[in-house]
Protein backbone atom coordinates (compact mmCIF):
# COMPACT_ATOMS: atom_id res chain seq x y z
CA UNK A 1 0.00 0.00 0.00
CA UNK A 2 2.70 2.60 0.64
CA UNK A 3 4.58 1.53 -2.37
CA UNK A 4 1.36 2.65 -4.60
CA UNK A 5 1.01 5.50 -2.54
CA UNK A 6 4.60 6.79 -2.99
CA UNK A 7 4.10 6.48 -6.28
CA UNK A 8 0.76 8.02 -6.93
CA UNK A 9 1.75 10.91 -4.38
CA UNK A 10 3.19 13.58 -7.29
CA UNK A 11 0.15 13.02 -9.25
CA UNK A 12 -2.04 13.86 -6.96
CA UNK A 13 -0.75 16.37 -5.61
CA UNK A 14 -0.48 17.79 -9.63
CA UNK A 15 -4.24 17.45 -10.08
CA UNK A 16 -5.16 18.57 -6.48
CA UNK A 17 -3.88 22.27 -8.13
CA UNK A 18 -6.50 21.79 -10.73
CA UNK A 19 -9.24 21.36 -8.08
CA UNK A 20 -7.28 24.86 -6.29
CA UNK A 21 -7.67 26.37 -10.18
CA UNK A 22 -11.71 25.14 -10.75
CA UNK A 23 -12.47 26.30 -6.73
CA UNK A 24 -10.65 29.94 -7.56
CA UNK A 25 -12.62 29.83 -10.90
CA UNK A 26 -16.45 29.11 -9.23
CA UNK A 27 -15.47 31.71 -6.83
CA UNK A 28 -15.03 34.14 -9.95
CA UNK A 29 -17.85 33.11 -11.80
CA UNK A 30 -20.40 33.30 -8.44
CA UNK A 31 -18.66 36.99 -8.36
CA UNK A 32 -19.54 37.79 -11.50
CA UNK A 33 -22.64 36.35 -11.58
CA UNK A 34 -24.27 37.68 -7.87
CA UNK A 35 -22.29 41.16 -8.30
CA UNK A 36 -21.82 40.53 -4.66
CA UNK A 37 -18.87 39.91 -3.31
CA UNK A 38 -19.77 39.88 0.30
CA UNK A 39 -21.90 37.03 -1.08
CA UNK A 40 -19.37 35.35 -2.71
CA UNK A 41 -17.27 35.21 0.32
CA UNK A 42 -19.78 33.61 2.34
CA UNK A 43 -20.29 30.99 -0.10
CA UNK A 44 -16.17 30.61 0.03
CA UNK A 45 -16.19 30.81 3.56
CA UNK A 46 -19.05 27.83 3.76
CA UNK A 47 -17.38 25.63 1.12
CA UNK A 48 -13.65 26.18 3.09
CA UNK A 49 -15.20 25.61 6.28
CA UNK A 50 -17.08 22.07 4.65
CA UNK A 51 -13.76 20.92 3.56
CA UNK A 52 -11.89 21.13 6.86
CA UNK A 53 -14.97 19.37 8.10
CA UNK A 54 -14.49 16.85 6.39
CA UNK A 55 -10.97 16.31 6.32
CA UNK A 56 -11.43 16.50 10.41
CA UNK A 57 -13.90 14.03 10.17
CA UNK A 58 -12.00 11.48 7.93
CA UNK A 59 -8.97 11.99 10.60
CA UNK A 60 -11.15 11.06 13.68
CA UNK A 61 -11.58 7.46 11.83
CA UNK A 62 -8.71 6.90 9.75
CA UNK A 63 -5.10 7.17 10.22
CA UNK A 64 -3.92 7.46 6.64
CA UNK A 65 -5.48 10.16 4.39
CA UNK A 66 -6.02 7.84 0.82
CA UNK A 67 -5.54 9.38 -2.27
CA UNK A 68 -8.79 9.01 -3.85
CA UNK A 69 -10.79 10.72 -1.48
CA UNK A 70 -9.14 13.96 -3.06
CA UNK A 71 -11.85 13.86 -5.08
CA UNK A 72 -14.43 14.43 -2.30
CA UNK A 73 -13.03 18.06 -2.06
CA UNK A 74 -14.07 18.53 -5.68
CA UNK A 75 -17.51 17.27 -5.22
CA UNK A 76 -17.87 19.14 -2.23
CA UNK A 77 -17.15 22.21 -4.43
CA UNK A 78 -18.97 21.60 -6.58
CA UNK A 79 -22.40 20.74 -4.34
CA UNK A 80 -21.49 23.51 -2.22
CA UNK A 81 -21.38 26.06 -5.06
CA UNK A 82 -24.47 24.58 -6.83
CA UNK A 83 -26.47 25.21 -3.91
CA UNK A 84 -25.33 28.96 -3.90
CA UNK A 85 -26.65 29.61 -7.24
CA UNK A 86 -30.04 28.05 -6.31
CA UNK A 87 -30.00 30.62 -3.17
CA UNK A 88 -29.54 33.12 -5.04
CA UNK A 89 -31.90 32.73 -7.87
CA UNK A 90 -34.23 31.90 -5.46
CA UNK A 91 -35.43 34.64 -3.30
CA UNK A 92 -35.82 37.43 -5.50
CA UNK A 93 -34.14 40.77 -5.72
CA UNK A 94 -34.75 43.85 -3.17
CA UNK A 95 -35.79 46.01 -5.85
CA UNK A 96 -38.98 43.31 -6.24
CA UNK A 97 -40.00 42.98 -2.82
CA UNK A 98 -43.36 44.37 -1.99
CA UNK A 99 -45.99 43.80 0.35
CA UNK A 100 -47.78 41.37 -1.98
CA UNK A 101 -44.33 39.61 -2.89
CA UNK A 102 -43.40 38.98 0.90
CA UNK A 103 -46.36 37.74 2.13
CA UNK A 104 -46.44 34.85 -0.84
């Protein structure tokens, strides 16, 4: 097991900077897309704090860290971030709140 490890160690850690690249880019495009960037750090805040988590979870159980399970952090990223667009698009904007509108 350590012998597969040591040698799968530089490739992971090669495509764990394209999972540092796609998080940096779904923070830009939730920036550009909610003009908000107190918003957008929230959302980076929630999907940080999700992946320490996890990773603090995984420790409690397991004594080695495997490889694979790199991929959770990409699938957390990419939940986590789904779920922000779906808050945003779904309460609807200041400008549009009314009486009427809040009390639906």
């Amino acid at each position: 097991m350590d012998t597969k490890r040591d040698l799968l160690l530089g490739a992971a850690i090669s495509d764990s900077k394209f999972s540092l690249i796609a998080a940096i880019l779904v923070f830009l495009l939730l920036l550009s897309y909610s003009l908000s960037l107190a918003f957008s750090l929230a959302v980076v805040w929630q999907l940080t704090a999700n992946v320490l988590a996890s990773l603090a979870i995984y420790r409690l159980f397991s004594e080695e860290f495997p490889l694979l399970n790199l991929i959770t952090f990409v699938l957390l990223i990419a939940i986590g971030s789904d779920g922000a667009f779906i808050l945003f698009n779904a309460f609807p904007k200041p400008e549009r709140v009314n009486a009427h509108s809040f009390l639906k």
